[in-house]
Protein backbone atom coordinates (compact mmCIF):
# COMPACT_ATOMS: atom_id res chain seq x y z
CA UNK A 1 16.07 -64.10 153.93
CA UNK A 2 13.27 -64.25 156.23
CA UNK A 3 15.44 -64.31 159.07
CA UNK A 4 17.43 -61.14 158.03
CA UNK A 5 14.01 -59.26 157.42
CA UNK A 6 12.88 -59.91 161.05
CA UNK A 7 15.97 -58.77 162.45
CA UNK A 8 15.85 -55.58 160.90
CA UNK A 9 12.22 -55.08 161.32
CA UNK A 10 13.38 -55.91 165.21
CA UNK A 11 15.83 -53.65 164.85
CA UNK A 12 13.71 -51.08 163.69
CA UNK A 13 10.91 -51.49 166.11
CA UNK A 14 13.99 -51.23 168.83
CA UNK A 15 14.53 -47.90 167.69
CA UNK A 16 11.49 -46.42 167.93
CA UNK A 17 10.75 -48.04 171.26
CA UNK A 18 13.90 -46.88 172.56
CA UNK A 19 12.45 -42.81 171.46
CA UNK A 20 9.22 -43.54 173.38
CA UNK A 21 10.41 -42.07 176.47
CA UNK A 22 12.91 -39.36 174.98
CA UNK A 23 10.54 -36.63 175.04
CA UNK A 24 9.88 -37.40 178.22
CA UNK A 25 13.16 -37.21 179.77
CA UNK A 26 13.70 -34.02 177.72
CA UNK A 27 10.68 -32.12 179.08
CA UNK A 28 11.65 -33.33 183.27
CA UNK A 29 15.15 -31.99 182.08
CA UNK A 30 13.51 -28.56 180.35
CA UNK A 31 10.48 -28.02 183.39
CA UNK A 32 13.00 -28.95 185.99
CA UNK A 33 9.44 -31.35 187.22
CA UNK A 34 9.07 -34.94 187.54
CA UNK A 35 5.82 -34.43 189.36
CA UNK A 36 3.58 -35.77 187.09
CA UNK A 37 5.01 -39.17 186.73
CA UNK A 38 4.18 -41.97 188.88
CA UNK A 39 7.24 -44.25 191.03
CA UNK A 40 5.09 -47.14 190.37
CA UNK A 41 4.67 -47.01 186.60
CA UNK A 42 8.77 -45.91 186.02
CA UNK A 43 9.54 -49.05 188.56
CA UNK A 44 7.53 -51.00 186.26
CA UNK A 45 8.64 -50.10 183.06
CA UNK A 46 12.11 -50.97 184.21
CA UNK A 47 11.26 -53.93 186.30
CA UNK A 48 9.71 -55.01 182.90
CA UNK A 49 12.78 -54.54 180.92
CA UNK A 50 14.97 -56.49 183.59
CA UNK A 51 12.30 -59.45 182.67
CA UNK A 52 13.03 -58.95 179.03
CA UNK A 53 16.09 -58.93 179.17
CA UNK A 54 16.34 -62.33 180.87
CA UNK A 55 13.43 -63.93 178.09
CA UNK A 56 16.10 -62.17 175.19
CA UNK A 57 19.29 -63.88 177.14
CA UNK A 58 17.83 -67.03 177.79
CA UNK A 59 16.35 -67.20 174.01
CA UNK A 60 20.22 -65.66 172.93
CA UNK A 61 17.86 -63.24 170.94
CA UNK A 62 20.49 -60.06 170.33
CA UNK A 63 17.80 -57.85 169.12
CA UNK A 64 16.15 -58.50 172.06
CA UNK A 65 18.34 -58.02 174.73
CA UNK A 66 19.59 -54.41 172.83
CA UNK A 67 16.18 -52.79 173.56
CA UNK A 68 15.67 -53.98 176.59
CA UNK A 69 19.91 -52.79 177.99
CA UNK A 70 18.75 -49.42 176.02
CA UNK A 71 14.98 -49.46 177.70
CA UNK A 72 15.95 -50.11 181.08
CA UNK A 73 19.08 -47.53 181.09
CA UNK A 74 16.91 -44.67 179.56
CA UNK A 75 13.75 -45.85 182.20
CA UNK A 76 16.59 -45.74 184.75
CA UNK A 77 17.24 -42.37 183.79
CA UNK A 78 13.83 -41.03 183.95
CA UNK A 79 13.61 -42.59 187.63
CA UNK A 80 16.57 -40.81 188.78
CA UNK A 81 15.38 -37.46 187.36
CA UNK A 82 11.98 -38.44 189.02
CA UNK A 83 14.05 -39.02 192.53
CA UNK A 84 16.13 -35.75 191.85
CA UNK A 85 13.80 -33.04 190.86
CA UNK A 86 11.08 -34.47 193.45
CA UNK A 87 14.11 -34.05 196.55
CA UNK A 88 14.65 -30.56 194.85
CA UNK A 89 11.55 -29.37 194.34
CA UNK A 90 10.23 -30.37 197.54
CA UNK A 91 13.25 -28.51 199.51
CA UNK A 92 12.48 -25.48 197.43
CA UNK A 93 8.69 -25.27 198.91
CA UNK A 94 9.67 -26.09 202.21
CA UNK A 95 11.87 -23.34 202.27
CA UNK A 96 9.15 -20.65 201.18
């Protein structure tokens, strides 16, 4: 029983962690701006979930590894939209 309550309170927490950055992919998405994010802290976050991952893979903890495939795809994301608007954004003030 114990062992089924920690997986869904894993689960759970998953979940939520997964929504941390939502917002913030919506709003570069909405502003068409990335400029107030730092490379360095995005190429943390998802050199951190690369490390998880591995811990969760090596422990064969599913819960685990879930968050960290969802983590690292959605901090992915928010690096590419960094790269993207930045390129785009830049070329647009160059050009005034």
């Amino acid at each position: 029983m114990s062992n089924d309550l920690s997986s869904i309170f894993g689960f759970i927490a998953s979940i939520v962690g997964l929504c941390i950055q939502l917002p913030q992919i919506y709003k570069i998405i909405k502003t068409k701006s990335a400029t107030d994010l730092s490379y360095g802290t995005i190429i943390i976050l998802t050199t951190n979930q690369f490390f998880w991952f591995s811990y969760a893979y090596l422990r064969n903890d599913t819960v685990i590894m879930l968050y960290a495939t969802g983590a690292f795809i959605i901090d992915s994301t928010e690096l590419i939209l960094k790269i993207y608007f930045d390129r785009k954004n830049h070329l647009t003030d160059t050009n005034i």
